[in-house]
Protein backbone atom coordinates (compact mmCIF):
# COMPACT_ATOMS: atom_id res chain seq x y z
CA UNK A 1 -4.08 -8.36 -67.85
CA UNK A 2 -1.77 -8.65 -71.23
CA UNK A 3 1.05 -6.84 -72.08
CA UNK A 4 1.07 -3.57 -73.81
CA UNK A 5 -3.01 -3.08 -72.63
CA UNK A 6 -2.42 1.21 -72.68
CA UNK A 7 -0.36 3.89 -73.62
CA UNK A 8 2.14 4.69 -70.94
CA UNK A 9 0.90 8.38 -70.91
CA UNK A 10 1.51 11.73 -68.59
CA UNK A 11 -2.52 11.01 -67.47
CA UNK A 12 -1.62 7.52 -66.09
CA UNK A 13 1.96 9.05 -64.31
CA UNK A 14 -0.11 11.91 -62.99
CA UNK A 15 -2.16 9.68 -61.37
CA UNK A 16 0.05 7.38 -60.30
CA UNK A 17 1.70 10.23 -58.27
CA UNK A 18 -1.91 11.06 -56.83
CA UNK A 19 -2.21 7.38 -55.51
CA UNK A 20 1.13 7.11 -53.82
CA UNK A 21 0.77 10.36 -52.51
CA UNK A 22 -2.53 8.95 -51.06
CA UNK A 23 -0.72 6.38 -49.30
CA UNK A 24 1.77 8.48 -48.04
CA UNK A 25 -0.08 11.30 -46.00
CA UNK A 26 -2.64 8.54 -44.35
CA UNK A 27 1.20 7.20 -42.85
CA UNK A 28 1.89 8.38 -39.20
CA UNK A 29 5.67 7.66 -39.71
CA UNK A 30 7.97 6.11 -41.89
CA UNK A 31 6.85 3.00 -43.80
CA UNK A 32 8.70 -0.43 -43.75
CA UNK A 33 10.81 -1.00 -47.31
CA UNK A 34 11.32 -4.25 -48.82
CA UNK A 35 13.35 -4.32 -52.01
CA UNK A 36 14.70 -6.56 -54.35
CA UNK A 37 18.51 -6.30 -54.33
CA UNK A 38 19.77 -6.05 -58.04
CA UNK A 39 20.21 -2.21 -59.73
CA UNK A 40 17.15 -1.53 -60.29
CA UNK A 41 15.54 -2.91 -57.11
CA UNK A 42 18.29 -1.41 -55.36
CA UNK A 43 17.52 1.99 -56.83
CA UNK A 44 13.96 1.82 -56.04
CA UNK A 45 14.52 0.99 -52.53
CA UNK A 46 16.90 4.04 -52.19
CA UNK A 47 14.73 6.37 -54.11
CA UNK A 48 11.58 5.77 -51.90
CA UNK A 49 13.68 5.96 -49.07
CA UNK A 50 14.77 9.17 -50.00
CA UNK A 51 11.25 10.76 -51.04
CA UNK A 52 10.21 9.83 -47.33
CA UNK A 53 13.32 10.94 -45.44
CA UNK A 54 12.45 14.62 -47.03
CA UNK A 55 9.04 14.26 -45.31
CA UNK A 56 10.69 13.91 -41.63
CA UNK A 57 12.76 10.87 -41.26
CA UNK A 58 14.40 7.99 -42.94
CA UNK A 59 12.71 4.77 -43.30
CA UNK A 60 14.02 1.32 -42.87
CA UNK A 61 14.83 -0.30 -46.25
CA UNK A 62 15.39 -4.37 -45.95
CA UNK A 63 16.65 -5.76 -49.02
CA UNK A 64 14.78 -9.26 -50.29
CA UNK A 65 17.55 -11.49 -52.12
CA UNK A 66 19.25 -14.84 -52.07
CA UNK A 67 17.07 -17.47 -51.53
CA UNK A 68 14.43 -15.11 -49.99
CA UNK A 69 11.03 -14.19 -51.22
CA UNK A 70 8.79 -11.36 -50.16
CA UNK A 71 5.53 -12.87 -50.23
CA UNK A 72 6.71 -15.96 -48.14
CA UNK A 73 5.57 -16.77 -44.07
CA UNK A 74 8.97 -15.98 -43.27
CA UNK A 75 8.53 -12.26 -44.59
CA UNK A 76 5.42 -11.69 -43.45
CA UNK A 77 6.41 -12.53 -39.69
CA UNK A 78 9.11 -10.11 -40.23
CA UNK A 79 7.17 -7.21 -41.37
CA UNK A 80 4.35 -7.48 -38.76
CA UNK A 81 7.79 -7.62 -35.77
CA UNK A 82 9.02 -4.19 -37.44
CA UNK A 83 5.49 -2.40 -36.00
CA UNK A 84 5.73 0.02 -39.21
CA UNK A 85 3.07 2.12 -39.82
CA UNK A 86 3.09 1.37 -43.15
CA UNK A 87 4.87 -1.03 -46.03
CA UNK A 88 5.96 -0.40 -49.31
CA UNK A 89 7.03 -3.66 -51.67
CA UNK A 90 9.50 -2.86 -54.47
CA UNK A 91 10.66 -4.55 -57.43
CA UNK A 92 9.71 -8.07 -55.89
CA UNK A 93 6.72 -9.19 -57.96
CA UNK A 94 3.03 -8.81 -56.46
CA UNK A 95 0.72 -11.73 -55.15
CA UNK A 96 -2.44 -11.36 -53.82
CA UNK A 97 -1.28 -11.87 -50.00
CA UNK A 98 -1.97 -8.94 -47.42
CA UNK A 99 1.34 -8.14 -45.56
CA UNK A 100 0.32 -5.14 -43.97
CA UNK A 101 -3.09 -3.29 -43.90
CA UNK A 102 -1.37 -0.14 -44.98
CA UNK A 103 0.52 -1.38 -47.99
CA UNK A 104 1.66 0.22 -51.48
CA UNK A 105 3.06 -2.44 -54.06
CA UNK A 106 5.78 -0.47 -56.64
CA UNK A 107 6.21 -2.67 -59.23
CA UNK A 108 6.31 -4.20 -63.05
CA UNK A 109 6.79 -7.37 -63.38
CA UNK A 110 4.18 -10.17 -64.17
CA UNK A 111 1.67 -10.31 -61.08
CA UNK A 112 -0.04 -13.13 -59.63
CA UNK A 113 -2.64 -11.46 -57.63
CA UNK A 114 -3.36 -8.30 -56.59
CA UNK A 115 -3.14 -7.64 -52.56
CA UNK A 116 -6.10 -6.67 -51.01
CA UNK A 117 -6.73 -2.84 -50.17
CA UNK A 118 -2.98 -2.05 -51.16
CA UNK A 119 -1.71 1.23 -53.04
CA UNK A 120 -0.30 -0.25 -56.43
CA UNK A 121 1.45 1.42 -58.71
CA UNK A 122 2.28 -1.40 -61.32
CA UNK A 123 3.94 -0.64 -65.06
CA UNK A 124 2.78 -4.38 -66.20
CA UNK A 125 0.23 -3.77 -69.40
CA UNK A 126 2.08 -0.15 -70.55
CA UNK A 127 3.69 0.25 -73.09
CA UNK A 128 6.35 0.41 -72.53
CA UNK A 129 6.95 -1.32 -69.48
CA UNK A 130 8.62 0.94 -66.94
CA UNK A 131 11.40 -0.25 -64.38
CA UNK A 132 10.48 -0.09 -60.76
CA UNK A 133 12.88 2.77 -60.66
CA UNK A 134 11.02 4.78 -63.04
CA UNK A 135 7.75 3.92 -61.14
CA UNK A 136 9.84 4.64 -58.07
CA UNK A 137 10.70 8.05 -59.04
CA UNK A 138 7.05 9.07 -60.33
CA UNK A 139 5.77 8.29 -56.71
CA UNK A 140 8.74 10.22 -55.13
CA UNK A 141 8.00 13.09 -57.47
CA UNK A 142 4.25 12.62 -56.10
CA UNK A 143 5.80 13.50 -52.21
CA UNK A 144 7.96 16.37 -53.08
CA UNK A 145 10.79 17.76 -55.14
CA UNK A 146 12.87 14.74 -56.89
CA UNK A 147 14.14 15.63 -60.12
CA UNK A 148 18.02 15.69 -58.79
CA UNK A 149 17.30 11.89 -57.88
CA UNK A 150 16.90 10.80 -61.73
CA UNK A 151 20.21 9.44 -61.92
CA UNK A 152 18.49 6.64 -59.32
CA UNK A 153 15.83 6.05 -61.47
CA UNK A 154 18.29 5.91 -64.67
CA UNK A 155 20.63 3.46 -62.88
CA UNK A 156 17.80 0.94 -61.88
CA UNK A 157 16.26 1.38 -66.16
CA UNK A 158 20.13 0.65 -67.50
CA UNK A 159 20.08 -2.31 -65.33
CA UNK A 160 17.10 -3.93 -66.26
CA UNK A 161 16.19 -2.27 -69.34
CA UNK A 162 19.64 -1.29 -70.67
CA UNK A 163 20.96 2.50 -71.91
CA UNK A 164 18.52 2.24 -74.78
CA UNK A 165 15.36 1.87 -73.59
CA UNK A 166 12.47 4.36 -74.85
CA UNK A 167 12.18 6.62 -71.91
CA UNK A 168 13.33 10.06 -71.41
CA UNK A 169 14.65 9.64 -68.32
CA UNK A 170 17.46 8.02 -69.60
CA UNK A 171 18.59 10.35 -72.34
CA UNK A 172 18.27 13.68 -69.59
CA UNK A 173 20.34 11.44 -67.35
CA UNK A 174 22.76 10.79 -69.59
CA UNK A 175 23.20 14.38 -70.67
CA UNK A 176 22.72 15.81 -67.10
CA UNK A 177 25.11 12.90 -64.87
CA UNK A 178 27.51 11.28 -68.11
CA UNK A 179 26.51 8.17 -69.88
CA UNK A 180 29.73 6.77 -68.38
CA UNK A 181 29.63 7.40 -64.64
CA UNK A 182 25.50 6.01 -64.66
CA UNK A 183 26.80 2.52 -66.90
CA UNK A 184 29.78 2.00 -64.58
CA UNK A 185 27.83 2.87 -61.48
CA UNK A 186 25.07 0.33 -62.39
CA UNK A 187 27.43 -2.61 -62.62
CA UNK A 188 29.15 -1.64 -59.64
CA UNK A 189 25.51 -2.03 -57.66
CA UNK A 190 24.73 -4.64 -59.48
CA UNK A 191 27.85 -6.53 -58.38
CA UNK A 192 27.52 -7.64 -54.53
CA UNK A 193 24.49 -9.61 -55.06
CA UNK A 194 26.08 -11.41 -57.54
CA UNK A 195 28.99 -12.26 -55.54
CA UNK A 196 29.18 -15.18 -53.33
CA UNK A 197 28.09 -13.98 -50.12
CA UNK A 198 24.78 -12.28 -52.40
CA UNK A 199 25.17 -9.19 -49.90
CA UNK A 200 23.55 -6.06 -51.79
CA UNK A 201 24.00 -3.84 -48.36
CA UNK A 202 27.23 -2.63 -49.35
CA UNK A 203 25.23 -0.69 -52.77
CA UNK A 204 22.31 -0.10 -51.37
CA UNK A 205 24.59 1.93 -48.72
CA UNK A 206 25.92 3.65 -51.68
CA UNK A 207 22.55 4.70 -53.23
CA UNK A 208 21.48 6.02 -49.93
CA UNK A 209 24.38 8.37 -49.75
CA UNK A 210 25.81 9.76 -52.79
CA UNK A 211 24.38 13.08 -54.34
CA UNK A 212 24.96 11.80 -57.84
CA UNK A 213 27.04 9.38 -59.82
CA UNK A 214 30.28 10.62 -59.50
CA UNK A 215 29.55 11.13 -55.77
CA UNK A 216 28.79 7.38 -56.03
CA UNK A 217 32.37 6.75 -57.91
CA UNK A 218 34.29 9.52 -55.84
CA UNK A 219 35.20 7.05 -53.17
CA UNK A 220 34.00 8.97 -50.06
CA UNK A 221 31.26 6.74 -48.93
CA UNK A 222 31.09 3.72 -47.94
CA UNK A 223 30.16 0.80 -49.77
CA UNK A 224 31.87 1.49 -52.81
CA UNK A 225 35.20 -0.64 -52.71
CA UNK A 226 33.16 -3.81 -51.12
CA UNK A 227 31.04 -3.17 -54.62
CA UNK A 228 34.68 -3.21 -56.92
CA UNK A 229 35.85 -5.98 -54.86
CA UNK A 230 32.59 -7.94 -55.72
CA UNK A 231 33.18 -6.71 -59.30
CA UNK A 232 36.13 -8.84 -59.52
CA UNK A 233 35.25 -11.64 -58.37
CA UNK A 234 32.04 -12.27 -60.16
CA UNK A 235 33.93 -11.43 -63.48
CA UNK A 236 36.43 -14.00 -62.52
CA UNK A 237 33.31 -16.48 -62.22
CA UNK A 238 31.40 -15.21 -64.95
CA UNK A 239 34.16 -15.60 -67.73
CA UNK A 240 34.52 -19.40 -65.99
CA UNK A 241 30.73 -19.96 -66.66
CA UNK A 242 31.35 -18.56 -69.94
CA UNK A 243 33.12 -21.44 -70.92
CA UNK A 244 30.17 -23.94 -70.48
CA UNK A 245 28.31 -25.12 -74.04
CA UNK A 246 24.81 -24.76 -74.39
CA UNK A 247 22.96 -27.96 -75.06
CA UNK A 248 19.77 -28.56 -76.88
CA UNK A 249 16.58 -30.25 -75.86
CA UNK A 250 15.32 -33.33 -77.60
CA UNK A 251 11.84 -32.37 -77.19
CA UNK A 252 9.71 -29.30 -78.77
CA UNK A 253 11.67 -29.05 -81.73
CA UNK A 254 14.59 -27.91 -80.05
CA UNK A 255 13.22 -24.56 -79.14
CA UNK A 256 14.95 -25.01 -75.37
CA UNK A 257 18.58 -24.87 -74.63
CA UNK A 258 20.47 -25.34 -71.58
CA UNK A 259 23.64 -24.73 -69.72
CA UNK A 260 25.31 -25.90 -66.79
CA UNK A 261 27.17 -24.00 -64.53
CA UNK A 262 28.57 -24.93 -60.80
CA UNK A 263 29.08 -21.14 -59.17
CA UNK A 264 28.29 -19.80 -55.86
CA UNK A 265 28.73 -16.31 -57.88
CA UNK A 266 25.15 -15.43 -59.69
CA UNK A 267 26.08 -15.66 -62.90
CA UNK A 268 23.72 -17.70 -64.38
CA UNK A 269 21.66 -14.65 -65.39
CA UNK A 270 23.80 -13.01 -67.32
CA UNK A 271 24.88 -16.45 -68.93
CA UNK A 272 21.33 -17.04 -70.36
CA UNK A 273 21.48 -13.44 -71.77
CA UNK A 274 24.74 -13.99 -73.41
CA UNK A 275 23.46 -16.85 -74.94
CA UNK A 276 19.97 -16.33 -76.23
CA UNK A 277 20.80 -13.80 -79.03
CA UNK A 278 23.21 -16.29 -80.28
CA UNK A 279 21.31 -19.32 -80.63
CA UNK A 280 18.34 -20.26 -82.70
CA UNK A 281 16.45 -21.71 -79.50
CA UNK A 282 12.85 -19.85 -78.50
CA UNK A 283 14.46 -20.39 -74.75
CA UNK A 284 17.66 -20.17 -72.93
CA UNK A 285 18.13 -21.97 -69.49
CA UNK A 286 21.05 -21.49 -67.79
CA UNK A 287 21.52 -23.24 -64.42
CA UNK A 288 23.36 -23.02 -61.67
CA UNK A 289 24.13 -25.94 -59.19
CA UNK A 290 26.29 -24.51 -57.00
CA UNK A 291 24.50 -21.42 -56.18
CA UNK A 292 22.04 -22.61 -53.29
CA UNK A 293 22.89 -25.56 -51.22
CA UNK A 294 20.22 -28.38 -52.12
CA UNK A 295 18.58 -26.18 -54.65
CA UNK A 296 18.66 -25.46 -58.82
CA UNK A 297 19.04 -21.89 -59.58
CA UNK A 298 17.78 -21.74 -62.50
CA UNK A 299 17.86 -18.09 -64.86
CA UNK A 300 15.96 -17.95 -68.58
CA UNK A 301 15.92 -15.66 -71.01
CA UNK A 302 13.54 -15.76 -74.20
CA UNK A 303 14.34 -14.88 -77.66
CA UNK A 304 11.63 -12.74 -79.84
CA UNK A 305 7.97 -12.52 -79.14
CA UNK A 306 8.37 -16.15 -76.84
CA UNK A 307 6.20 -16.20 -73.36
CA UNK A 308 8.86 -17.05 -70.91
CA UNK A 309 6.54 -17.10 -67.85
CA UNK A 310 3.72 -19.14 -70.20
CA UNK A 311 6.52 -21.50 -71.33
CA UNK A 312 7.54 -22.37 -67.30
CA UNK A 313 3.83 -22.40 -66.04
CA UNK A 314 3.43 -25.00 -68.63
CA UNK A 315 6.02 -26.98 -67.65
CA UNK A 316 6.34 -27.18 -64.18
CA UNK A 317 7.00 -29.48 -62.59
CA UNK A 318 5.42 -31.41 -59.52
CA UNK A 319 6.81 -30.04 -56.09
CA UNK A 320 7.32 -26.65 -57.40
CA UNK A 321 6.88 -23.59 -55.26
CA UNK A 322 5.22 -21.37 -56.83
CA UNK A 323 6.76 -18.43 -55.33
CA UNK A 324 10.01 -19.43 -56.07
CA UNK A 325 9.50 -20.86 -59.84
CA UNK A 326 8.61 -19.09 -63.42
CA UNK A 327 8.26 -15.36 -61.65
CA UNK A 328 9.62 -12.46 -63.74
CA UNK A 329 9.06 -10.94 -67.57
CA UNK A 330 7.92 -12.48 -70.38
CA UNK A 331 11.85 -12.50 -71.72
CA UNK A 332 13.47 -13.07 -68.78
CA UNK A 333 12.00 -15.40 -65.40
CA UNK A 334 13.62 -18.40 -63.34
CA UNK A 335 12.99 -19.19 -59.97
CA UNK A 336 14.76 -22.28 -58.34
CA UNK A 337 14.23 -26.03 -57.65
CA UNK A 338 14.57 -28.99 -55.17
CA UNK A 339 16.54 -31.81 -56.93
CA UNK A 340 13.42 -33.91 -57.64
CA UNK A 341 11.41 -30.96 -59.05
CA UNK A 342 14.49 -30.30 -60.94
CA UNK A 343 15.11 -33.56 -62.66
CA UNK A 344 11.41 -34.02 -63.29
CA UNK A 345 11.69 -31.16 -65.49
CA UNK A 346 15.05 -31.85 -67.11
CA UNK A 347 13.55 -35.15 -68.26
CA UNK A 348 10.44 -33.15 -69.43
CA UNK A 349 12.58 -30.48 -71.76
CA UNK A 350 14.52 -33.31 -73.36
CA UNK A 351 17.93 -33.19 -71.80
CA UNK A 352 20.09 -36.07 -70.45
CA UNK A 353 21.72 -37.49 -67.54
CA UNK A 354 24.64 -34.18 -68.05
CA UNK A 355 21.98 -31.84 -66.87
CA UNK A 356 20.17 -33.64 -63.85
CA UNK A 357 21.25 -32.64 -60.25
């Protein structure tokens, strides 16, 4: 499968809906949710869980985050303990493993495999790529009424996509909810995760409850000062990281720059962003030592038409899971590594003794 294979088009949405509403009605209950806990996971998560709570009840929504990965042993134990009668996988990447034999995959990022007998309803190959959301709020629309949930979909595109990205949904949001409240909301959800104890409960509780953005920001429910407090104290770590020069690969025509950072905050991702529009370097790498205890978190962004994904699979390095290392979108993927793993491929790109763990 390659990028931009088809048209995103109202035939391939249409039947998109069809499939997940296939999945749905062959469900005796609510299904299991596992989401990824940034906006846009976040918002997927909430909007699924809200397309199945108007069918009879609520469904259990488990967020996937720090250090976690949905496709691991540890996840699949926990799924078959829950005894749901179905699962639905959000924003968290798609392998080919079976975790559940009814089982709907809502996603767009680069897949590895495709599970077995699952419902999948994947944007990788349109063009344009959707956000999970998006996808998220096509199935829900395939279940039932959903159109006052856009603003969900709209905050998971602005997080991953930005406020510009070519899909309605974002400019009827905007006009329907206030460019404003959706951009301010999205950081806000965006923030626990980042924060030291990586906790997105506190906006995922927020999602799950408001009736719109300024529901969200009106300070009735909970959830919504643990998400300011997180606010500032990942600012307060960002503009830190901030501070930290980029340095430049001695290998591959110094296409690959890197930067330190020591954080238990999660702002390495946004560091590689800020970076890779401002350098003449194919690939940013920014990377975070004090993120994981033991571990490299490691977040890249690419600049142009450069294969992210290709460039890491290429490069990595002995001892690397491969569940945890080069997952994501052709511009932006990571993934994190053991010391040894680490170093091995620090001494691969080029850099010195400055960047090895």
């Amino acid at each position: 499968m390659t990028d931009a294979s088809r048209p995103l088009d109202d035939e391939w949405i249409d039947a998109a809906r069809a499939r997940f509403r296939a999945f749905a009605d062959g469900l005796d209950g609510p299904p299991l949710i596992l989401s990824h806990d940034d906006a846009d996971g976040l918002s997927s998560g909430a909007l699924l869980a809200r397309a199945f709570a108007r069918r009879g009840a609520m469904p259990d929504v488990r967020l996937v985050g720090r250090g976690r990965n949905a496709w691991s042993d540890a996840t699949a134990a926990e799924v078959a303990e829950a005894k749901a009668p179905g699962l639905v996988v959000s924003d968290l990447g798609m392998r080919g493993r079976v975790l559940h034999s009814r089982m709907a995959v809502v996603d767009h990022h680069v897949p590895t495999g495709t599970p077995e007998g699952a419902c999948v309803v994947h944007g990788y190959g349109l063009d344009p790529t959707p956000s999970s959301s998006l996808l998220a709020w096509w199935c829900a629309q395939g279940l039932g009424e959903a159109d006052d949930l856009l603003w969900l979909a709209a905050v998971g595109l602005i997080g991953d996509l930005g406020d510009k990205a070519p899909f309605d949904a974002i400019p009827l949001a905007k006009k329907r909810f206030g460019a404003g409240k959706l951009r301010e909301l999205t950081t806000l959800v965006n923030a626990p995760r980042r924060s030291a104890s990586g906790d997105g409960t506190p906006a995922l509780r927020l999602l799950l409850a408001a009736d719109d953005p300024a529901d969200a920001l009106s300070g009735r429910h909970e959830g919504l000062e643990a998400c300011q407090a997180a606010r500032e104290e990942v600012k307060a770590a960002l503009a830190e990281a901030r501070r930290q020069p980029p340095r430049f690969g001695s290998r591959y025509g110094g296409t690959v720059a890197m930067v330190r950072i020591d954080s238990p905050c999660q702002v390495h991702p946004v560091v590689a962003q800020s970076w890779v529009g401002r350098l003449k370097a194919d690939f940013v790498l920014a990377a975070n030592f004090g993120y994981l205890p033991g571990q490299v978190a490691m977040s890249g962004r690419a600049r142009g038409d450069a294969d992210l994904v290709a460039f890491l699979r290429r490069h990595r390095p002995e001892g690397a899971d491969p569940l945890l290392y080069g997952n994501g979108h052709r511009r932006a993927a990571g993934g994190t590594l053991g010391p040894e793993a680490w170093n091995a491929l620090v001494e691969d790109l080029g850099f010195g003794p400055e960047m090895r763990a």
